[in-house]
Protein backbone atom coordinates (compact mmCIF):
# COMPACT_ATOMS: atom_id res chain seq x y z
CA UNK A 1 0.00 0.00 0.00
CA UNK A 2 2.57 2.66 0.44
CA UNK A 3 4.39 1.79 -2.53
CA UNK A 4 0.86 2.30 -4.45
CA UNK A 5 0.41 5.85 -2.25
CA UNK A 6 3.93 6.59 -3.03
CA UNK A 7 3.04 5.86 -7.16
CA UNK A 8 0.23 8.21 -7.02
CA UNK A 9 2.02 11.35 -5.03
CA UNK A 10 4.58 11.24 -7.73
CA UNK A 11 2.06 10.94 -10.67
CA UNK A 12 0.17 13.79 -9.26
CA UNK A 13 0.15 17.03 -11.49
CA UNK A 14 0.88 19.03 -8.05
CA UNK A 15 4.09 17.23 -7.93
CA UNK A 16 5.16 17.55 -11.26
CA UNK A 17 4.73 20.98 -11.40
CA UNK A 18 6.42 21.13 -8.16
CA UNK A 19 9.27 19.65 -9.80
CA UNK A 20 9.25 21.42 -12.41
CA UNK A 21 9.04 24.56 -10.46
CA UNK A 22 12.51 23.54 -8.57
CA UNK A 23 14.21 22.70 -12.22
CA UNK A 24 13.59 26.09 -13.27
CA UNK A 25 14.63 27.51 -9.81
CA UNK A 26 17.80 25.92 -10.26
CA UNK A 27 18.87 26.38 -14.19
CA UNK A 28 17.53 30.33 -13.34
CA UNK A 29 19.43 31.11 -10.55
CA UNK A 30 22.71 29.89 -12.39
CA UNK A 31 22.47 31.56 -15.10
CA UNK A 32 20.75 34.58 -13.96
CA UNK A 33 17.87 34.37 -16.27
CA UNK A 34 14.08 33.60 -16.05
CA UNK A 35 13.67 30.42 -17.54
CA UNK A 36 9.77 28.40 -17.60
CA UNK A 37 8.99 25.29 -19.64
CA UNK A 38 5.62 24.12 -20.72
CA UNK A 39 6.72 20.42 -19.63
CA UNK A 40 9.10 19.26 -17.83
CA UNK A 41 9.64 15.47 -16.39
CA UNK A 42 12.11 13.24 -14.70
CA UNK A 43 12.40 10.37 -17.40
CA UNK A 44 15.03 8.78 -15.37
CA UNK A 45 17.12 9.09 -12.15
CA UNK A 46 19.23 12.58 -13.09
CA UNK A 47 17.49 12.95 -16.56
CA UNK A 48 15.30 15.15 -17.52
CA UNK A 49 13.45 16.26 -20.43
CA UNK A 50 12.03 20.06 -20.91
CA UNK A 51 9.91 20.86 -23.83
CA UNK A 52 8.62 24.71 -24.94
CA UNK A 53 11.21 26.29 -23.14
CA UNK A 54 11.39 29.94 -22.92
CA UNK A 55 13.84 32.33 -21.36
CA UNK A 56 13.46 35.72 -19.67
CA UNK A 57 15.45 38.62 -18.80
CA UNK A 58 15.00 38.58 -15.30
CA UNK A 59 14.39 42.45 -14.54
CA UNK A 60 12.48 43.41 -17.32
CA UNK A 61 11.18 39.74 -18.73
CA UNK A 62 11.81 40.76 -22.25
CA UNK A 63 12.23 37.36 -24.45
CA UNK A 64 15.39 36.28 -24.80
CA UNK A 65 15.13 32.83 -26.47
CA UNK A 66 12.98 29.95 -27.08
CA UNK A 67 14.50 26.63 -27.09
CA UNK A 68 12.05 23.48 -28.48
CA UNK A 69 13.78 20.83 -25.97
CA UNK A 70 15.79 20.50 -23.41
CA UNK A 71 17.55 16.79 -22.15
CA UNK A 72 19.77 16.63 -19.53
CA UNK A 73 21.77 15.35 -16.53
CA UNK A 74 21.96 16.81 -13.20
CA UNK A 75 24.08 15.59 -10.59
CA UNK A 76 25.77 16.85 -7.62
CA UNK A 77 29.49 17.55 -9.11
CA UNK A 78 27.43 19.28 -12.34
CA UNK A 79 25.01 19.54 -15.16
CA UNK A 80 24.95 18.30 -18.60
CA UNK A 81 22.11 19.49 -21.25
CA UNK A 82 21.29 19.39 -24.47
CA UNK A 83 19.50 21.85 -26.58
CA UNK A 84 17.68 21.09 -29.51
CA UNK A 85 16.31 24.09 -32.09
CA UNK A 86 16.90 26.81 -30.10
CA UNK A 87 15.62 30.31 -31.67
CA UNK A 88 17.53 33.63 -30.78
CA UNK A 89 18.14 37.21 -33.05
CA UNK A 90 21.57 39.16 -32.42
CA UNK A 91 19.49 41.45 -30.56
CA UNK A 92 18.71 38.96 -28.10
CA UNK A 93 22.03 37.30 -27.75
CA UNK A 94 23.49 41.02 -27.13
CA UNK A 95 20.97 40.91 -24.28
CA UNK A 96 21.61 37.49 -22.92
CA UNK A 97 24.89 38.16 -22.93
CA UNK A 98 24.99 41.01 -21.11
CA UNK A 99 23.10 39.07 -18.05
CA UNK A 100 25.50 36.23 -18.17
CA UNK A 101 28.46 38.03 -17.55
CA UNK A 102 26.57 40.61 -15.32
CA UNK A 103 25.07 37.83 -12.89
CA UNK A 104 27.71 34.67 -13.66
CA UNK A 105 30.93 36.14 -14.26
CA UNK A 106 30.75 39.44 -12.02
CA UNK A 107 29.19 37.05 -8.87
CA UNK A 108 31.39 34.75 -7.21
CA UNK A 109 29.83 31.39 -7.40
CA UNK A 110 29.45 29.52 -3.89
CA UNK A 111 26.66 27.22 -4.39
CA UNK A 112 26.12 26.44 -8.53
CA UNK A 113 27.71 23.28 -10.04
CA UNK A 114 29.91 23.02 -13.60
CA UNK A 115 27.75 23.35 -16.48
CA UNK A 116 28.10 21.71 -19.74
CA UNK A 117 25.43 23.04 -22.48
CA UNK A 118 25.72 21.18 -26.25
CA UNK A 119 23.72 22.43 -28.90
CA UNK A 120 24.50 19.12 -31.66
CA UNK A 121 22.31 21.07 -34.81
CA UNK A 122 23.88 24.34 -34.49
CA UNK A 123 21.45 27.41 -34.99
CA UNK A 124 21.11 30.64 -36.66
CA UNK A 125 21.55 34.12 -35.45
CA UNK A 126 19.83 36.61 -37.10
CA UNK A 127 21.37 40.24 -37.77
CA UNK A 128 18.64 42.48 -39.87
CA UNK A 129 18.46 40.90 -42.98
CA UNK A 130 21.37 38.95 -42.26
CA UNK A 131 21.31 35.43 -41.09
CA UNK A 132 24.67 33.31 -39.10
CA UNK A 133 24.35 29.66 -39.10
CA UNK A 134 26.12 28.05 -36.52
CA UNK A 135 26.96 24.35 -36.11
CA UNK A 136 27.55 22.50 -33.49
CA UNK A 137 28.30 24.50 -30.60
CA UNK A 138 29.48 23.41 -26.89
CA UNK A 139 29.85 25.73 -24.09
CA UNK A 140 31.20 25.27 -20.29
CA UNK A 141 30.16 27.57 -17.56
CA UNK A 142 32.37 26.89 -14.32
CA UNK A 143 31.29 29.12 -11.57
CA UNK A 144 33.56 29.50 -8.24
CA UNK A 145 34.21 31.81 -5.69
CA UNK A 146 37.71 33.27 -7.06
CA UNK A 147 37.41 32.85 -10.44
CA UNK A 148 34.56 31.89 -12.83
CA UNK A 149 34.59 31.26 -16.34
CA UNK A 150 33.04 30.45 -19.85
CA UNK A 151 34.81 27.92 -22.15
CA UNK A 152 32.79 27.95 -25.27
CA UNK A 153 34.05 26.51 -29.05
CA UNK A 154 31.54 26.64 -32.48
CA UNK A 155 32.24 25.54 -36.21
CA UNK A 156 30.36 27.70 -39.01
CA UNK A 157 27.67 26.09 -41.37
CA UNK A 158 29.99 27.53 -44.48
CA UNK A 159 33.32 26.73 -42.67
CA UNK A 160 32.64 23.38 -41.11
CA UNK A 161 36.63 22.42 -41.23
CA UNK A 162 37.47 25.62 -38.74
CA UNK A 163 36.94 25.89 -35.38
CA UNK A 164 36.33 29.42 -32.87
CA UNK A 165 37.12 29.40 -29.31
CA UNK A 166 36.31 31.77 -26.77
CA UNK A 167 37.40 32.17 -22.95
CA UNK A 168 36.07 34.37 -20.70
CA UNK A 169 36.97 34.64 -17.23
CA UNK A 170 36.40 36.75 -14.30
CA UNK A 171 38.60 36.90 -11.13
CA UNK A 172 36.89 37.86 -8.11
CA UNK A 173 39.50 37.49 -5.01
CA UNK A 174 41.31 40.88 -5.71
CA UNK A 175 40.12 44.54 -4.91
CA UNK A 176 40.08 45.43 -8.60
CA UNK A 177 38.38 42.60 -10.40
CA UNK A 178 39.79 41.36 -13.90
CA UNK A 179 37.70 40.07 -16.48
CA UNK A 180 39.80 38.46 -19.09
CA UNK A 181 38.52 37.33 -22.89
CA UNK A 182 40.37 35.59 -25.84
CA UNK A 183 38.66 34.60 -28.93
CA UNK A 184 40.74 32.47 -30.94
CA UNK A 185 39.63 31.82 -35.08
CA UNK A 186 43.14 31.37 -36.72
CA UNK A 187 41.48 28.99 -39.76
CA UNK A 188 37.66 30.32 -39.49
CA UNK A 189 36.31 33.93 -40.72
CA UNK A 190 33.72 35.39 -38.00
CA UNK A 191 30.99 37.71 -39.43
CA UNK A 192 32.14 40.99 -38.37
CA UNK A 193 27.62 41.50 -38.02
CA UNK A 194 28.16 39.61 -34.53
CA UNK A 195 30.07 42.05 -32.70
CA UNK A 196 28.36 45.16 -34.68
CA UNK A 197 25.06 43.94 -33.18
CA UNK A 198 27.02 45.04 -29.85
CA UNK A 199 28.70 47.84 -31.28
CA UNK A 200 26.90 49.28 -33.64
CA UNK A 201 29.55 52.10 -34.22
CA UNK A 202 31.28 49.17 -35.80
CA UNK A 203 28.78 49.44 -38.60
CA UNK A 204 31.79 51.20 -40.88
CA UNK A 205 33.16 47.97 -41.21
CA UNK A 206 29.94 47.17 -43.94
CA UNK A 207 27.93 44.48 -44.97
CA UNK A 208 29.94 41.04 -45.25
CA UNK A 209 33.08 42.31 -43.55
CA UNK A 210 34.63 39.14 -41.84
CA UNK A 211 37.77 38.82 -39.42
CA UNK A 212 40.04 35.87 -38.97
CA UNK A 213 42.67 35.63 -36.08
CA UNK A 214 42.96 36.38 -32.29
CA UNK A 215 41.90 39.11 -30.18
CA UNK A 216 43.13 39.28 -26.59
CA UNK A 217 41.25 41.29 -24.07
CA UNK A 218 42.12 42.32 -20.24
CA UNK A 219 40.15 44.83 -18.75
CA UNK A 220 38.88 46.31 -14.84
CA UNK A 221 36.93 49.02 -13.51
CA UNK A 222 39.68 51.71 -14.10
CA UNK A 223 41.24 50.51 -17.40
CA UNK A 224 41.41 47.82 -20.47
CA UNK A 225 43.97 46.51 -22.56
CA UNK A 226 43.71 44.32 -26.04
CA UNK A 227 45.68 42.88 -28.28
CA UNK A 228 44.64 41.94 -32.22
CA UNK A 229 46.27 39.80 -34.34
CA UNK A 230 44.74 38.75 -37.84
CA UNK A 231 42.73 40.21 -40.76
CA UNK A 232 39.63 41.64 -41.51
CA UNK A 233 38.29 41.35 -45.20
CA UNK A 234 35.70 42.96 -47.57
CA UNK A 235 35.94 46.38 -45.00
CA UNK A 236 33.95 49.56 -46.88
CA UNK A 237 36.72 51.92 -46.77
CA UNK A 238 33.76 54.60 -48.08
CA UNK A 239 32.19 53.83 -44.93
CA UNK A 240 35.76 53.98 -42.76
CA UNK A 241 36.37 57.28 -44.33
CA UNK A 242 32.67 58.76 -44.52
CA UNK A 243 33.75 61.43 -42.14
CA UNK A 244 36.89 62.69 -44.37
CA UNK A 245 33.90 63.23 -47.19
CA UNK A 246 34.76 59.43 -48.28
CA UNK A 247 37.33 60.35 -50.45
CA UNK A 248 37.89 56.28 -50.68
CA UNK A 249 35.60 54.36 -52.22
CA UNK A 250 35.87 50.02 -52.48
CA UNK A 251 36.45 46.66 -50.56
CA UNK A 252 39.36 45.65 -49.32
CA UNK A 253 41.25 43.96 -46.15
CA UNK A 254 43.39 45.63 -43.44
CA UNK A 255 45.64 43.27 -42.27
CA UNK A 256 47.23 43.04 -38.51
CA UNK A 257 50.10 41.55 -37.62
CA UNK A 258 49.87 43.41 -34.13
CA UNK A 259 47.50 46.02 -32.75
CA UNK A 260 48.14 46.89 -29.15
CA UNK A 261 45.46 49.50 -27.41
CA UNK A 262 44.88 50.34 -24.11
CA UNK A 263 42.23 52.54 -22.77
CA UNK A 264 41.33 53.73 -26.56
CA UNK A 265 45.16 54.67 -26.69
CA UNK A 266 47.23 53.26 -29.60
CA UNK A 267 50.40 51.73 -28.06
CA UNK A 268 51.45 50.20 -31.52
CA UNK A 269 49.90 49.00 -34.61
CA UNK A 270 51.89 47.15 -37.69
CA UNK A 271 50.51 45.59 -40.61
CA UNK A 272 49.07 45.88 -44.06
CA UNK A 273 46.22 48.04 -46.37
CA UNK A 274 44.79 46.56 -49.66
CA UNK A 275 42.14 47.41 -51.80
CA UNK A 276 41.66 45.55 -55.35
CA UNK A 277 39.05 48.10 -56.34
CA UNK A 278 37.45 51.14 -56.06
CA UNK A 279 37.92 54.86 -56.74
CA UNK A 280 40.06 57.76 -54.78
CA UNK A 281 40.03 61.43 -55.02
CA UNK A 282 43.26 62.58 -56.50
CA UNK A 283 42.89 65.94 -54.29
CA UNK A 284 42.82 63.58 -51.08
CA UNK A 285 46.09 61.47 -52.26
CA UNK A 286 47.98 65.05 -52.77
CA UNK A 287 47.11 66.03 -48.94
CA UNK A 288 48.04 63.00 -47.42
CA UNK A 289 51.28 62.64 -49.45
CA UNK A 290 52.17 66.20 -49.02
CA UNK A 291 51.54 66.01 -45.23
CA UNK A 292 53.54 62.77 -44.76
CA UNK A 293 56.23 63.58 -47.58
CA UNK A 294 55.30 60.84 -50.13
CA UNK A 295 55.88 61.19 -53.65
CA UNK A 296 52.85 60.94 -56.20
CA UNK A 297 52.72 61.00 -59.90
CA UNK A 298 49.49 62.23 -61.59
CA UNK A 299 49.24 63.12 -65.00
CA UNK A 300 48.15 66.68 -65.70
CA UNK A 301 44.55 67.53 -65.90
CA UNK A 302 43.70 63.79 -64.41
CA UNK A 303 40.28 63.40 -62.73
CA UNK A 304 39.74 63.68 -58.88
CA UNK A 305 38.17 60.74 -58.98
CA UNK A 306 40.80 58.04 -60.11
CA UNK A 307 40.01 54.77 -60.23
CA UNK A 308 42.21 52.24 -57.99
CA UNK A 309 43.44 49.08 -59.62
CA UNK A 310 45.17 48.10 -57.17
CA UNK A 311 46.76 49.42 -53.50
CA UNK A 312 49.14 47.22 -51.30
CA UNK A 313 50.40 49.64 -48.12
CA UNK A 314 52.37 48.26 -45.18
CA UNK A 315 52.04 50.47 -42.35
CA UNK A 316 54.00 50.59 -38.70
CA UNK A 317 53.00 53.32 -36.31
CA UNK A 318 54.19 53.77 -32.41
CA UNK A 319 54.89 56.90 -30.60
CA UNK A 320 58.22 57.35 -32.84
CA UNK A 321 56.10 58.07 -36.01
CA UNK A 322 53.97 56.19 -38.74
CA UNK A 323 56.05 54.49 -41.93
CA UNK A 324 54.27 53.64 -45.01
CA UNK A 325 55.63 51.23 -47.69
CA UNK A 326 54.49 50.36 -50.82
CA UNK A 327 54.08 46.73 -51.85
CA UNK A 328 53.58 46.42 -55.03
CA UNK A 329 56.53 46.00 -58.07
CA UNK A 330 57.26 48.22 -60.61
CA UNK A 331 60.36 49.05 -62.88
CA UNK A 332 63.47 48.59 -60.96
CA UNK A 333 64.17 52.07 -60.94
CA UNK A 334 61.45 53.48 -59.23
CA UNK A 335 60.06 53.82 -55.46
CA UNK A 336 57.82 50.86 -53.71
CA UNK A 337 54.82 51.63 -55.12
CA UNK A 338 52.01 52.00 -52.61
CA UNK A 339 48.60 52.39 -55.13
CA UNK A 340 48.59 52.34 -58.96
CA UNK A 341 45.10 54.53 -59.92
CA UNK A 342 45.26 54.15 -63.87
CA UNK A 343 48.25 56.44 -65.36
CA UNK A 344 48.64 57.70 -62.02
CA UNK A 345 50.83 56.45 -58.90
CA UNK A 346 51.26 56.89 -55.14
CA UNK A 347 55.22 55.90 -53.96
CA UNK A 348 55.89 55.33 -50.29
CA UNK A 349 59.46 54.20 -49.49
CA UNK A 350 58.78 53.42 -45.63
CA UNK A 351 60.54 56.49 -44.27
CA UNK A 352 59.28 57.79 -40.85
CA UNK A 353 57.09 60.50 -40.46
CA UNK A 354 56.53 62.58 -37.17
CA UNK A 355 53.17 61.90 -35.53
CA UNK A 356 52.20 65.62 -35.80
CA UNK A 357 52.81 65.16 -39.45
CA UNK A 358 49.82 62.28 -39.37
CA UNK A 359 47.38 64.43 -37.65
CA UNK A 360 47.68 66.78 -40.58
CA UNK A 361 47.23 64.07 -43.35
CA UNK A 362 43.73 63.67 -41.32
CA UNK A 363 42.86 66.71 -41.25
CA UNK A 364 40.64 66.88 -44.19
CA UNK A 365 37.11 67.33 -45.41
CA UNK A 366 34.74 69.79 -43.86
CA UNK A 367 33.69 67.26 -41.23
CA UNK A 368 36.96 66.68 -39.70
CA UNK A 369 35.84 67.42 -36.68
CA UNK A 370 33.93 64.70 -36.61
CA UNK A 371 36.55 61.81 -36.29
CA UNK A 372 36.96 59.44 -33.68
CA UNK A 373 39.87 60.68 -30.94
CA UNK A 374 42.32 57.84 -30.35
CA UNK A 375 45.94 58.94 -28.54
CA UNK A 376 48.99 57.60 -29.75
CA UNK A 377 50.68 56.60 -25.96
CA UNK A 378 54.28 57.42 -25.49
CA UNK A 379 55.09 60.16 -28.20
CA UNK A 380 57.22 63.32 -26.56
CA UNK A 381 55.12 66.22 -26.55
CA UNK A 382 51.79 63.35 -26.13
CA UNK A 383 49.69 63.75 -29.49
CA UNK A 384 45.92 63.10 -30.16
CA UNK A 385 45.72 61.72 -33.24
CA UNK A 386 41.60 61.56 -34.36
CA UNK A 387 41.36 58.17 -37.15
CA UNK A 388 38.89 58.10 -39.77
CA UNK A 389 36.29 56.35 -37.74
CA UNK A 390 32.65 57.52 -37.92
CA UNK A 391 31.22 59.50 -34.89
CA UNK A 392 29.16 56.62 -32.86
CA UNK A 393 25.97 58.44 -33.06
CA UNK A 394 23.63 55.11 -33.58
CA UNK A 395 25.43 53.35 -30.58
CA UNK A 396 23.38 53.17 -27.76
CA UNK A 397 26.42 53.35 -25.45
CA UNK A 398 28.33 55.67 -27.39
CA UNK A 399 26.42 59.35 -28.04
CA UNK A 400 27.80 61.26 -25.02
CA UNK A 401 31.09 60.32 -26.38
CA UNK A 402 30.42 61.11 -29.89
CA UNK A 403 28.86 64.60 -29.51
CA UNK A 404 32.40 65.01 -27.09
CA UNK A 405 34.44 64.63 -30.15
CA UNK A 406 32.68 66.03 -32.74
CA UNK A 407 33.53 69.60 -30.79
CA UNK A 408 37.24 69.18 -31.08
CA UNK A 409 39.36 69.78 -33.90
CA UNK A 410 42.44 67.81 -34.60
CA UNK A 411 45.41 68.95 -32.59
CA UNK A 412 47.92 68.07 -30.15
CA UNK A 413 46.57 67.28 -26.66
CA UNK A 414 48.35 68.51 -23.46
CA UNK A 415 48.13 65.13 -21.93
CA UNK A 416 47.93 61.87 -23.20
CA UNK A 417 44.20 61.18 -22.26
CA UNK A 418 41.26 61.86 -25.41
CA UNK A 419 39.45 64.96 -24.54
């Protein structure tokens, strides 16, 4: 008889949604979301199965996700689950991503167990009209009271030979607490869409613009530091240069064999500039090579607007000065040349130039003033020097700092911090 009453209490809808209740205390409070599930049942010791799952912000209960079903294994040393057609925009993720790391990472974990999430069948982010299919993807959240972190690795529906990785970690013990990120895609191209989802000043970077290397990230309350290694292709050097008047116009990849910023300051940055195609404006190309003493060759009465065949540009800047040298061959005789635009030709031999002498290359167009301030840390007097980067305006964490810049004019700064 009490095995029978036993039978029943279990079988009861009370209990099940008891149950159920608990499972979504538990996943919720990890995570720091609001998770619910139509159904939910034990379907063996440990196991469970969760169908119609949704998940919540948990201030404002905005939709984050939906996930169809949910398997998994809970035990005492840790979870293991299984997601199966989960549904999520970039929008979202942005969201969802900002609760993880504000309720996981930033909270030292005392009581929550390892957990391993799989989703097998990938899924697809959507960005606008865009769409990022992702295979299979596996992620590791291990919480503790010093230091938590996220081990997560995902293959690409169009790149299924390639693997990403990204770590994330968060040390709690000391007074100044470090988060720490690497993302790691040496043989895979990322969409460049899933970080300007996040960033929307990013946006420059236009449609299809795709990077492929490692970025290194270390930042705390009072500072950041990063370091990029790799390439980004198909970048919309109209949109880079939209607030010079875009006075370049094509695709084409900026290579980095090391870019070293902290706290928006330029510390060093080496690599190489190529375009295959695309038009320049012949009265831009005489500014910057008579600010930075490069030799040009234009025919007389040549158009401003000169087509580019072809531009190969290695580039090294620090707080010594910025050297350009051309890549591409040409008679023996004659200076690396840098871009070949029809009958016309830009030379650049690598010779140094003095910072001050790059701040006046960018100082161009009526909406100078517009340009993004980044310093160049280290140069003797310090020197702002403000890059051809649009002014933030449709970044929802970036307008106070945009109107900031677009009132100052490029110049030298008294101190090495951006005004």
């Amino acid at each position: 008889m009490l095995l029978v009453g036993v039978s029943i209490l279990v079988a009861t809808p009370w209990y099940r949604a008891m149950e159920k209740r608990e499972w979504e205390r538990k996943v919720g409070g990890t995570l720091g979301i609001d998770i619910q599930a139509k159904e939910f049942r034990w379907t063996a010791p440990s196991q469970f199965r969760a169908e119609g799952v949704e998940v919540r912000h948990p201030e404002t209960h905005h939709l984050l996700g939906r996930v169809e079903r949910i398997d998994g294994l809970m035990k005492p040393q840790g979870w293991s689950v299984i997601l199966e057609s989960p549904s999520i925009d970039g929008e979202q993720l942005d969201r969802g991503l900002d609760v993880v790391h504000d309720w996981f990472l930033c909270r030292p974990q005392t009581s929550s167990q390892l957990l391993a999430l799989s989703i097998p069948r990938g899924m697809a982010i959507h960005h606008g009209t865009q769409k990022t299919s992702l295979n299979r993807i596996d992620i590791v959240f291990r919480p503790a009271s010093t230091v938590s972190s996220i081990h997560a690795k995902w293959t690409f529906e169009e790149q299924p030979f390639g693997e990403v990785a990204l770590h994330v970690s968060r040390e709690h013990a000391s007074e100044d607490a470090t988060t720490k990120m690497e993302i790691s895609s040496p043989a895979v191209w990322v969409p460049c869409s899933l970080a300007t989802d996040r960033y929307r000043s990013w946006n420059w970077l236009g449609e299809g613009a795709r990077f492929r290397g490692v970025v290194q990230y270390q930042g705390t309350r009072r500072s950041w530091d990063a370091l990029v290694s790799g390439e980004i292709q198909n970048v919309d050097f109209g949109g880079m240069t939209n607030s010079l008047g875009s006075p370049i116009l094509g695709r084409g990849a900026l290579e980095f064999e090391q870019l070293h910023l902290r706290d928006r300051r330029i510390l060093k940055a080496a690599g190489e500039f190529r375009v295959q195609a695309g038009t320049a404006s012949r009265r831009w190309l005489q500014h910057v090579a008579e600010s930075l003493r490069l030799q040009v060759s234009f025919p007389q009465e040549s158009p401003d607007a000169l087509a580019m065949e072809q531009v190969g540009l290695r580039f090294a800047l620090d707080p010594s000065g910025i050297s350009l040298k051309g890549t591409l061959p040409g008679p023996s005789h004659w200076p690396p040349i840098a871009a070949r635009l029809g009958d016309s030709f830009l030379f650049a031999d690598g010779t140094v130039s003095p910072l001050s002498q790059l701040i006046q290359a960018l100082q161009y167009g009526p909406q100078a003033n517009g340009l993004g301030a980044i310093v160049i840390e280290g140069a003797s007097p310090p020197v702002s020097a403000y890059l051809p980067v649009p002014a933030p305006t449709s970044d929802r964490r970036g307008s106070a700092a945009a109107a900031a810049v677009s009132r100052n004019r490029l110049s030298r700064a008294g101190s090495p911090s951006p005004r």
